[in-house]
C-alpha atoms as a PDB file:
ATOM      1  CA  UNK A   1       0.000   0.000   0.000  1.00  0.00           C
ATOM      2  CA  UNK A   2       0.978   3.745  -0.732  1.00  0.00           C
ATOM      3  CA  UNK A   3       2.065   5.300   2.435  1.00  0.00           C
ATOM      4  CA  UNK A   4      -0.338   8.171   3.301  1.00  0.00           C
ATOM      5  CA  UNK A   5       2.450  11.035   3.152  1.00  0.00           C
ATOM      6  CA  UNK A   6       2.772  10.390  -0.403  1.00  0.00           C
ATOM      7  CA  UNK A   7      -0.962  11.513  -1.070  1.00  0.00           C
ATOM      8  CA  UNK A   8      -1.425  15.106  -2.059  1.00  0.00           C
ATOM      9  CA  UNK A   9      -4.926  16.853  -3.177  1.00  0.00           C
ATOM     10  CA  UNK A  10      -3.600  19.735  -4.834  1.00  0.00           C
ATOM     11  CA  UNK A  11      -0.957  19.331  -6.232  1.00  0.00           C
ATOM     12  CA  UNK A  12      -1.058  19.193 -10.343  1.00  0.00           C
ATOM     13  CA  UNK A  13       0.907  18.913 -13.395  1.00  0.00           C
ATOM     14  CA  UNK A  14       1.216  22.019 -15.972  1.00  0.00           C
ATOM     15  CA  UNK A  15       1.546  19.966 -19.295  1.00  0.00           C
ATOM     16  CA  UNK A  16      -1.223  20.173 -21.550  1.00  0.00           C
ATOM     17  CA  UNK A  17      -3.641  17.237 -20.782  1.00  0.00           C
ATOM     18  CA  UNK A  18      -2.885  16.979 -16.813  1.00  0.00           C
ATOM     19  CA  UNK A  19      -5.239  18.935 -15.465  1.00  0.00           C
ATOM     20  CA  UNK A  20      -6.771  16.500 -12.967  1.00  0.00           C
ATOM     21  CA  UNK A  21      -4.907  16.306  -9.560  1.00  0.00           C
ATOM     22  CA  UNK A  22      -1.906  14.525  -8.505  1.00  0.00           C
ATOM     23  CA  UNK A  23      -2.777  11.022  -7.163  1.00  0.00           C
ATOM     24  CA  UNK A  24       1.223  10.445  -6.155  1.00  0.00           C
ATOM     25  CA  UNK A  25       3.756  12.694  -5.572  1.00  0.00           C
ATOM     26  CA  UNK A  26       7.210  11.712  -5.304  1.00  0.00           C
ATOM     27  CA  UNK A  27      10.444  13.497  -5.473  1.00  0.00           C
ATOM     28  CA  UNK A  28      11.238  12.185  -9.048  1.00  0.00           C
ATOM     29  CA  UNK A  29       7.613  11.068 -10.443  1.00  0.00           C
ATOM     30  CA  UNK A  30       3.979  11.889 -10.147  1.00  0.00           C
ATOM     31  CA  UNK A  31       0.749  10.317 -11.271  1.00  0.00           C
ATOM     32  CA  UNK A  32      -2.071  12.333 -12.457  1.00  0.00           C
ATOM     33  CA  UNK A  33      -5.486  10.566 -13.807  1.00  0.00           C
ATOM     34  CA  UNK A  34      -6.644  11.619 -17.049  1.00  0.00           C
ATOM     35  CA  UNK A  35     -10.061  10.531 -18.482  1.00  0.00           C
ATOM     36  CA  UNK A  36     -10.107  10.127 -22.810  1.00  0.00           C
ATOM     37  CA  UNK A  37     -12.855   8.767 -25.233  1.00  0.00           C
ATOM     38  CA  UNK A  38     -14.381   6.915 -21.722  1.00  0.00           C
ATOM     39  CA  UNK A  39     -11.116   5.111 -20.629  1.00  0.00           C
ATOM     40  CA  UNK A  40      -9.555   6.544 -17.630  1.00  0.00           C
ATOM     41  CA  UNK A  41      -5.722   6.008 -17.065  1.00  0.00           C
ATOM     42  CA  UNK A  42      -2.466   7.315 -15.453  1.00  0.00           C
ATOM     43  CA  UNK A  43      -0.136   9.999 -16.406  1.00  0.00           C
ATOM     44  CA  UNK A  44       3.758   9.074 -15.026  1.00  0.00           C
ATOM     45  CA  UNK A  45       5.590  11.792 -15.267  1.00  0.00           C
ATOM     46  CA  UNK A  46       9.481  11.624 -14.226  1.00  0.00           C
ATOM     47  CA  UNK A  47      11.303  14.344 -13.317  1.00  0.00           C
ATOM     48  CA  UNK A  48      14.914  14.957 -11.465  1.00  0.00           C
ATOM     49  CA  UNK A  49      14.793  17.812  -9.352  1.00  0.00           C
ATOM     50  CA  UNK A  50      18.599  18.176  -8.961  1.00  0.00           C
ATOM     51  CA  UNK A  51      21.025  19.699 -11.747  1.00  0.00           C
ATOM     52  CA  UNK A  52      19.988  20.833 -15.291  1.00  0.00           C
ATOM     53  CA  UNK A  53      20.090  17.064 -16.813  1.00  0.00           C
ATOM     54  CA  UNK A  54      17.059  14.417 -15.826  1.00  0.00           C
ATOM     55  CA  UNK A  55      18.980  11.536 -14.838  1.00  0.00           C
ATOM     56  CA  UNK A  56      17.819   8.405 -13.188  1.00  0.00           C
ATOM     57  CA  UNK A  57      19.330   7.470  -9.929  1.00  0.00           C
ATOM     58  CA  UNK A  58      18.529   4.286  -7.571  1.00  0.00           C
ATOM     59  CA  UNK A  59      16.283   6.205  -5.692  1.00  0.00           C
ATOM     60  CA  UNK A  60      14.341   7.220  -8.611  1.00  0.00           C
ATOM     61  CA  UNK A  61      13.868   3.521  -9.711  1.00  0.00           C
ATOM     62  CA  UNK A  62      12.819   2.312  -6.429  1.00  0.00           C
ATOM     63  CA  UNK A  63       9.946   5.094  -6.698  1.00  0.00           C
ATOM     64  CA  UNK A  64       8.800   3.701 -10.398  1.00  0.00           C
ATOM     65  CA  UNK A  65       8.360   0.412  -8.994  1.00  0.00           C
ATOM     66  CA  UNK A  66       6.892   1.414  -6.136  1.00  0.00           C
ATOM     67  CA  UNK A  67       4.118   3.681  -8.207  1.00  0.00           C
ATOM     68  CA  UNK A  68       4.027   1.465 -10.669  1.00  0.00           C
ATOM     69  CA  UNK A  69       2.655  -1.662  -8.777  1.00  0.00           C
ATOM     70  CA  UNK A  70      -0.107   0.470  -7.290  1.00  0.00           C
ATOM     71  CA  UNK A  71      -0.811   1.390 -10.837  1.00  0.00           C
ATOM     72  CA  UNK A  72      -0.885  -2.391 -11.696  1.00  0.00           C
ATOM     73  CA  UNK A  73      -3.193  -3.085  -8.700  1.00  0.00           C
ATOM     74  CA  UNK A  74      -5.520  -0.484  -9.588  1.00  0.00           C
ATOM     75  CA  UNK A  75      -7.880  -2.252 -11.942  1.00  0.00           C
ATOM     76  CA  UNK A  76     -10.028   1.045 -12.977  1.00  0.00           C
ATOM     77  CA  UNK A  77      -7.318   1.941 -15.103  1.00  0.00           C
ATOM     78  CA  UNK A  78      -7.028   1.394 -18.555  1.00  0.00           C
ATOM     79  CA  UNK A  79      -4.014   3.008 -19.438  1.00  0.00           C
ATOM     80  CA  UNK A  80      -0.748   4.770 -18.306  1.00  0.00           C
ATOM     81  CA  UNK A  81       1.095   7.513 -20.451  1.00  0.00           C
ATOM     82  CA  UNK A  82       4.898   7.924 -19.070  1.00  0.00           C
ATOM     83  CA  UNK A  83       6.576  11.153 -20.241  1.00  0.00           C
ATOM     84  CA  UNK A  84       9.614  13.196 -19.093  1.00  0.00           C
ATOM     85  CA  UNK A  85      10.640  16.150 -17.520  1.00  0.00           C
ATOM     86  CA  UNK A  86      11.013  19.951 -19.229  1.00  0.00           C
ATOM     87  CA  UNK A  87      15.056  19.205 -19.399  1.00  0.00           C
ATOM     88  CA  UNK A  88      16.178  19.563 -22.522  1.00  0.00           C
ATOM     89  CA  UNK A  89      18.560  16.462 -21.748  1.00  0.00           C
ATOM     90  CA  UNK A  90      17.909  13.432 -20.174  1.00  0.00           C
ATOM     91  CA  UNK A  91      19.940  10.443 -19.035  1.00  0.00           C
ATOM     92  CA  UNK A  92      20.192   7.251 -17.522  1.00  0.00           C
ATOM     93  CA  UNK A  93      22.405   6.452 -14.920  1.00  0.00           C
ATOM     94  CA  UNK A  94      25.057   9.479 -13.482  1.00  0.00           C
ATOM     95  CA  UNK A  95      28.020   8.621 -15.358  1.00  0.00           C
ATOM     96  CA  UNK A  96      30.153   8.931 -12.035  1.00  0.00           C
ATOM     97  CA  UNK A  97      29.188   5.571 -10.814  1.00  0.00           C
ATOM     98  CA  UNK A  98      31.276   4.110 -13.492  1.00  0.00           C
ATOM     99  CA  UNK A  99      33.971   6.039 -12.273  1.00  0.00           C
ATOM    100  CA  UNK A 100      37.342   6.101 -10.159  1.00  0.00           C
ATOM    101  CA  UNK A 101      36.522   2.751  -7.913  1.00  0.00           C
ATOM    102  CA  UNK A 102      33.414   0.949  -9.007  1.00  0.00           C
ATOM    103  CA  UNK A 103      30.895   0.108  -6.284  1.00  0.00           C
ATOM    104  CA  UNK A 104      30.432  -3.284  -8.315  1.00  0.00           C
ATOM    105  CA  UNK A 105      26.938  -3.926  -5.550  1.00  0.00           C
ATOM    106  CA  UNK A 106      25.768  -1.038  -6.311  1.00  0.00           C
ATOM    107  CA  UNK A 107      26.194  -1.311 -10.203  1.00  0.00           C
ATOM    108  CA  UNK A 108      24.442  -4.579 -10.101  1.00  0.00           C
ATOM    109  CA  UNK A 109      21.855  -3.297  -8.191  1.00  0.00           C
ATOM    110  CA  UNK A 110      20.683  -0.725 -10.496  1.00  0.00           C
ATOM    111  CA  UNK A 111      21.352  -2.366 -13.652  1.00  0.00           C
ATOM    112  CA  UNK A 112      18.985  -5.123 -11.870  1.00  0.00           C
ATOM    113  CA  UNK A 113      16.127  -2.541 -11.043  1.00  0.00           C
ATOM    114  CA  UNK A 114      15.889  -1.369 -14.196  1.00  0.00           C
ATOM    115  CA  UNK A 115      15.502  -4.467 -15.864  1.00  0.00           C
ATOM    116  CA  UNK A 116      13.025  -5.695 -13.323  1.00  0.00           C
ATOM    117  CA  UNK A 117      10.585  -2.142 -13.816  1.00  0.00           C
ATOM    118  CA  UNK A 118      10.968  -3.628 -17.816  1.00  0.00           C
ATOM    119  CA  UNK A 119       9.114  -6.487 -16.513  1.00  0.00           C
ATOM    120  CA  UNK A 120       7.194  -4.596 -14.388  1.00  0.00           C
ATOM    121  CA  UNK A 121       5.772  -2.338 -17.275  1.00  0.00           C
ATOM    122  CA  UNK A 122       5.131  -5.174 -19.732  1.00  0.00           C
ATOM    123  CA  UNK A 123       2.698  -7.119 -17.016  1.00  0.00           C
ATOM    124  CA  UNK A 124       1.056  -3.787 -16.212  1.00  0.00           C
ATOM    125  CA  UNK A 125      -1.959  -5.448 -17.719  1.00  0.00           C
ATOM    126  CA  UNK A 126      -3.164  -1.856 -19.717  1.00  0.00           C
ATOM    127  CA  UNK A 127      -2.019   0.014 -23.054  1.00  0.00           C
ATOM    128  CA  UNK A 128       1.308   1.706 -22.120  1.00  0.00           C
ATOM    129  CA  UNK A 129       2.496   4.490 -24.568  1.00  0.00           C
ATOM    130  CA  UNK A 130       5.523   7.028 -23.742  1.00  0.00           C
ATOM    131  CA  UNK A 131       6.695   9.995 -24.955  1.00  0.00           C
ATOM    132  CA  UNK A 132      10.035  11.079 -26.160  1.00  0.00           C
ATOM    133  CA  UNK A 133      11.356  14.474 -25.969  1.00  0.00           C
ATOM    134  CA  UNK A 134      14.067  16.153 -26.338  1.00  0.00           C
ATOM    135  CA  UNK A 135      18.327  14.797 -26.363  1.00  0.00           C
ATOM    136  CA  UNK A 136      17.945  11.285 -24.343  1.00  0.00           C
ATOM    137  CA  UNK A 137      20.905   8.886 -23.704  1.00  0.00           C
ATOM    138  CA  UNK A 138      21.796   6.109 -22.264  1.00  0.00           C
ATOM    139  CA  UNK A 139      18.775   4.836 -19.595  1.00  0.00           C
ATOM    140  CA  UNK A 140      16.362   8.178 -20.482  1.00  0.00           C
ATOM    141  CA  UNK A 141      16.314   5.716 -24.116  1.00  0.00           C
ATOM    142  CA  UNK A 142      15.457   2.287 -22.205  1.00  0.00           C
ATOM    143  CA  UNK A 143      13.269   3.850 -20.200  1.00  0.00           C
ATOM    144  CA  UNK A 144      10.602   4.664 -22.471  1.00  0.00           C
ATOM    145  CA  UNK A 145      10.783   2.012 -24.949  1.00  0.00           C
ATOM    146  CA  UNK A 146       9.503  -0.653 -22.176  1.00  0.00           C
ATOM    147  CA  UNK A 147       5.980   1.055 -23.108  1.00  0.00           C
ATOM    148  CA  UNK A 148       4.130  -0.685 -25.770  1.00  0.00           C
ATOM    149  CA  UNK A 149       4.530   2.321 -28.195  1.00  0.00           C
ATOM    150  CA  UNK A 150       5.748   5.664 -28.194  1.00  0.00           C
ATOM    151  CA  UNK A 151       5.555   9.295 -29.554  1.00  0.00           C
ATOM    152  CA  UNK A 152       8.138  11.502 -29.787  1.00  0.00           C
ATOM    153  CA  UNK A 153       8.667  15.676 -30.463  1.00  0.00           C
ATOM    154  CA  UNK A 154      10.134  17.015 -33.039  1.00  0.00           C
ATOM    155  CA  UNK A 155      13.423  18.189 -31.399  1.00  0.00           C
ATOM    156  CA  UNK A 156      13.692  14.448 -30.076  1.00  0.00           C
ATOM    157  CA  UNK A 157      16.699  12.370 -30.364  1.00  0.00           C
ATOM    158  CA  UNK A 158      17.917   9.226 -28.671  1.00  0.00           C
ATOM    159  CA  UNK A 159      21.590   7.580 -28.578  1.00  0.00           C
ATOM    160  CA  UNK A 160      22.610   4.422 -26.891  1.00  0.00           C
ATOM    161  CA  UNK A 161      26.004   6.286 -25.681  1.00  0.00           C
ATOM    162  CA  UNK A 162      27.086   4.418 -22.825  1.00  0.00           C
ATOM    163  CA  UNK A 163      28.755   2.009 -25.569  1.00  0.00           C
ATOM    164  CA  UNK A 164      30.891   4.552 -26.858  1.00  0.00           C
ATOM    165  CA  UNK A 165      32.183   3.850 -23.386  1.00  0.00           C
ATOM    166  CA  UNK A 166      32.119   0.473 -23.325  1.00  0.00           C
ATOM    167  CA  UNK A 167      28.884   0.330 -21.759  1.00  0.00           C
ATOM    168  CA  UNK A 168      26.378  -2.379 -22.467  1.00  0.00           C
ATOM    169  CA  UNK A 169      23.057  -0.865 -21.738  1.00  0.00           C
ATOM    170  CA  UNK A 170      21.088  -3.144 -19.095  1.00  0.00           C
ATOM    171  CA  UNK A 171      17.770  -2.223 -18.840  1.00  0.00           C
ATOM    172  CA  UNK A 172      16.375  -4.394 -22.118  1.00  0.00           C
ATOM    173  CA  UNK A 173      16.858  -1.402 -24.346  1.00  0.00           C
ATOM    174  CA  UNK A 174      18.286  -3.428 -27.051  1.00  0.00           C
ATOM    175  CA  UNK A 175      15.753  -6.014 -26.701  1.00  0.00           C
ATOM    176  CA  UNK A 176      12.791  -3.564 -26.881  1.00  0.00           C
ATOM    177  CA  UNK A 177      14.141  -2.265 -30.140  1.00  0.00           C
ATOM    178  CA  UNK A 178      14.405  -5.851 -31.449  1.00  0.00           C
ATOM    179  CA  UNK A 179      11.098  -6.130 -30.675  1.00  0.00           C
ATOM    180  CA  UNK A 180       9.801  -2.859 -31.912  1.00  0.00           C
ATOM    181  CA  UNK A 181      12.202  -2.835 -34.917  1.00  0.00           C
ATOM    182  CA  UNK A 182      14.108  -5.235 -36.331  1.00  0.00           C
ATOM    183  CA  UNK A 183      18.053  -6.975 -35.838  1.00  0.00           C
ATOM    184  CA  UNK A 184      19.768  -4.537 -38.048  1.00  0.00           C
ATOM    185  CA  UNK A 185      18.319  -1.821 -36.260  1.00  0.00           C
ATOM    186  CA  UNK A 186      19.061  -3.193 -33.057  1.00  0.00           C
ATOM    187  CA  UNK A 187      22.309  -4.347 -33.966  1.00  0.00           C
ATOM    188  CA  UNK A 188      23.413  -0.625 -35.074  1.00  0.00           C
ATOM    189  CA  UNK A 189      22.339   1.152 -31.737  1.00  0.00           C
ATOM    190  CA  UNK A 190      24.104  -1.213 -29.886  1.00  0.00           C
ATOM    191  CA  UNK A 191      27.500  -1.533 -31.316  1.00  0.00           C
ATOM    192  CA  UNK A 192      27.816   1.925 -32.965  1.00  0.00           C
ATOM    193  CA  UNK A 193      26.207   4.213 -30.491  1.00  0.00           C
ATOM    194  CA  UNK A 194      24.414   6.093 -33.167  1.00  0.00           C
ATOM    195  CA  UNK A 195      22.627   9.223 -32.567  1.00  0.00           C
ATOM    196  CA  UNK A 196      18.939   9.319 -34.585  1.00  0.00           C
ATOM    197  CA  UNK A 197      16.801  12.243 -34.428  1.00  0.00           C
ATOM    198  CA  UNK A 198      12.337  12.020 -34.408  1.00  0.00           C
ATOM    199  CA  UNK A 199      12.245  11.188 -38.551  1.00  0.00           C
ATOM    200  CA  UNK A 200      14.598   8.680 -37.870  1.00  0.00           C
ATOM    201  CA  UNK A 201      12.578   6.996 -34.744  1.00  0.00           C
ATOM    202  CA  UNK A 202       9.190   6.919 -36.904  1.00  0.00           C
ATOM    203  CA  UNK A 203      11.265   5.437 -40.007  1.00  0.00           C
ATOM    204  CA  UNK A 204      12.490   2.296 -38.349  1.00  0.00           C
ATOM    205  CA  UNK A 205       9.376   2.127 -35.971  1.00  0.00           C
ATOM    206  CA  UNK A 206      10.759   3.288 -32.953  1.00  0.00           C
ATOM    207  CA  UNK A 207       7.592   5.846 -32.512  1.00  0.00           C
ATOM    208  CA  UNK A 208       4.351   5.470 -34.169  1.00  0.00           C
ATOM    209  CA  UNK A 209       3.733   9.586 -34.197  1.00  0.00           C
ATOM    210  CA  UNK A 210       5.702  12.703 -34.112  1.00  0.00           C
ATOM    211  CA  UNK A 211       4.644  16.100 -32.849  1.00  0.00           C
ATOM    212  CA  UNK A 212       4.815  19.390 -31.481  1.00  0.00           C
ATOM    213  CA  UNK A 213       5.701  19.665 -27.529  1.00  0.00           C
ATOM    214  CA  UNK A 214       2.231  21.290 -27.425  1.00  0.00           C
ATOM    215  CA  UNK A 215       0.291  18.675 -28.907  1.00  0.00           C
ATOM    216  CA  UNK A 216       2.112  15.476 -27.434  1.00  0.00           C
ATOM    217  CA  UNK A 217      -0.339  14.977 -24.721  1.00  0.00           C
ATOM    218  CA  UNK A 218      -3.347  14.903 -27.003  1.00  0.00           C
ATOM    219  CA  UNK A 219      -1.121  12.848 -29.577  1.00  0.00           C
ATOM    220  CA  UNK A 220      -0.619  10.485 -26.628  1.00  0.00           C
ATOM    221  CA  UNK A 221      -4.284  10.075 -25.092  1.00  0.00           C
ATOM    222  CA  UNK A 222      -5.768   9.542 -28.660  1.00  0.00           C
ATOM    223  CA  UNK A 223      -2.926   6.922 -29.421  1.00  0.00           C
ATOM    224  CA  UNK A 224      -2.985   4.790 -26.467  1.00  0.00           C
ATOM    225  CA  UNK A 225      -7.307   5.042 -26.269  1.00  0.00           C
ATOM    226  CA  UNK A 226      -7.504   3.683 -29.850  1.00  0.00           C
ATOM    227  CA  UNK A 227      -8.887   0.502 -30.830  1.00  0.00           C
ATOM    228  CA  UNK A 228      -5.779  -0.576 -31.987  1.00  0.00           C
ATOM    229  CA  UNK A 229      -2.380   0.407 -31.883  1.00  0.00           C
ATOM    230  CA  UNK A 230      -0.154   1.395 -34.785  1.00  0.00           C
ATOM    231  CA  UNK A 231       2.186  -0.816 -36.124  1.00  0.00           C
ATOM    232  CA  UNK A 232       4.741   1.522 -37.948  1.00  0.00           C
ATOM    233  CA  UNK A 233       6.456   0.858 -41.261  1.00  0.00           C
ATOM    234  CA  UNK A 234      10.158  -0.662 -40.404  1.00  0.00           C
ATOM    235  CA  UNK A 235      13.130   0.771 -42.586  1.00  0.00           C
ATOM    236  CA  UNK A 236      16.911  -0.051 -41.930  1.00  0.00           C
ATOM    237  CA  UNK A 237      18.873   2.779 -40.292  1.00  0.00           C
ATOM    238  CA  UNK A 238      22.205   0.824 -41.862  1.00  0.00           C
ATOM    239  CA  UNK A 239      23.078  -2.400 -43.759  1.00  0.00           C
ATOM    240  CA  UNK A 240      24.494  -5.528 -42.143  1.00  0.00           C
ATOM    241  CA  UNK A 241      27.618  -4.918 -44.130  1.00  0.00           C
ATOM    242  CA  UNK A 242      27.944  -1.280 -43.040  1.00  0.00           C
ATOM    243  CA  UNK A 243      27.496  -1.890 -39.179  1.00  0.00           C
ATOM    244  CA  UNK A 244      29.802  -4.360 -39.039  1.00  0.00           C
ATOM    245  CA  UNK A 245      32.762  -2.551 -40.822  1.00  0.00           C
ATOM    246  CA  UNK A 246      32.253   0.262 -37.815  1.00  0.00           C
ATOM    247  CA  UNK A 247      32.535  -2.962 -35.270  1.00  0.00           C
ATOM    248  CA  UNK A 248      35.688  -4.356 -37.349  1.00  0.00           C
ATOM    249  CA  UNK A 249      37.166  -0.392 -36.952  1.00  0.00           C
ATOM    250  CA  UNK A 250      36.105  -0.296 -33.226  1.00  0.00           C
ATOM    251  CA  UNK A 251      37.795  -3.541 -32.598  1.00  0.00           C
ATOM    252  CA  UNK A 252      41.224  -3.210 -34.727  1.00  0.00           C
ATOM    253  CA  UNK A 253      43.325  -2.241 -31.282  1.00  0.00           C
ATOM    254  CA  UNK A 254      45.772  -0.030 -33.669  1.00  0.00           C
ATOM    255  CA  UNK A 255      43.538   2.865 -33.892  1.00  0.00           C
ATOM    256  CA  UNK A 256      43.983   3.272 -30.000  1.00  0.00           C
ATOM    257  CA  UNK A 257      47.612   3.591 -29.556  1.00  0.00           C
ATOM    258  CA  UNK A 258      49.275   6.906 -28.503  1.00  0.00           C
END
């Protein structure tokens, strides 16, 4: 159960389309309900409060799963919209923990709850759609590609960088795009690091819509309260051939000697 400090009755969300009152409020998410075309469902909106980038620390994922199993438990809801802050830039995981010493527990431990709010999403038992906006990286990608579909802005873009690092992103965000795209796709965010902008998204059927900041929240409600939801056309952001001639330059250990 919710703990009662966590209810508020006034507090609300500014973005177009939340106008109801906050159900939750957290220090990095809160719920709103939203009625559309009859269905009533649940706005999650995540937000970092701290520094001019929305990133995604531990004790940001232990407050998705905690909302998000008394979303799952709440059986008058029909659907859930997750969306971001107002950053322009959004992240993952705080690049610093990956740092100097590694706390390898802690690592584990947040790669792990990640992956399990993946699980946690998909058996949600409504229609889940997110929205992408603006520059995302690393987790801010995963994050919202564990919905069932997505929209995304216009000014949107979305790179898998912790590879460049040598990284392997851990939340299922290469999986998802498997399973929203197809293996070339996947295969070229996840060895390249490739940055793709909104066009690129709806081309290999990342995002089923993109839109104006203004009109994402309408975009959203209409998408996720239709009687069925969009299965994008699925183009090729690169060839087989060309991907794997950037992994056979990545891995030729010459190019990174002083």
């Amino acid at each position: 159960k919710t703990p009662s400090r966590t209810w508020k009755s006034r507090n609300t969300d500014h973005a177009k389309g939340c106008d109801m009152p906050a159900l939750i409020s957290k220090k990095y998410l809160t719920i709103s309900f939203k009625e559309h075309r009859g269905k009533k469902g649940a706005l999650v909106k995540t937000a970092n409060p701290v520094g001019k980038v929305d990133t995604l620390p531990y004790e940001a994922l232990k407050e998705m799963r905690e909302t998000l199993e008394v979303v799952r438990e709440d059986k008058s809801l029909d659907f859930v919209i997750f969306y971001g802050g107002e950053t322009k830039v959004h992240a993952g995981a705080d690049l610093a923990m990956f740092a100097g010493e590694i706390d390898f527990r802690a690592v584990h431990e947040y790669l792990l709850a990640g992956a399990e709010i993946d699980m946690l999403v998909k058996s949600l038992g409504k229609r889940t759609v997110s929205v992408i906006q603006g520059e995302c990286y690393g987790g801010s990608v995963e994050w919202p590609l564990m919905a069932e579909s997505s929209i995304c802005t216009n000014d949107a873009s979305i790179q898998f960088s912790e590879v460049n690092i040598g990284i392997i992103p851990g939340w299922s965000g290469i999986l998802n795009v498997l399973l929203r795209s197809n293996k070339e796709n996947a295969l070229c965010l996840a060895a390249t690091g490739r940055k793709i902008n909104a066009q690129e998204m709806l081309s290999d059927g990342l995002v089923s819509r993109v839109c104006s900041a203004v009109d994402m929240m309408d975009i959203a409600l209409d998408l996720v309260t239709a009687a069925a939801m969009d299965n994008p056309e699925i183009n090729s952001l690169s060839t087989l051939g060309e991907t794997n001639k950037i992994i056979d330059s990545r891995a030729d250990v010459g190019r990174y000697r002083v």
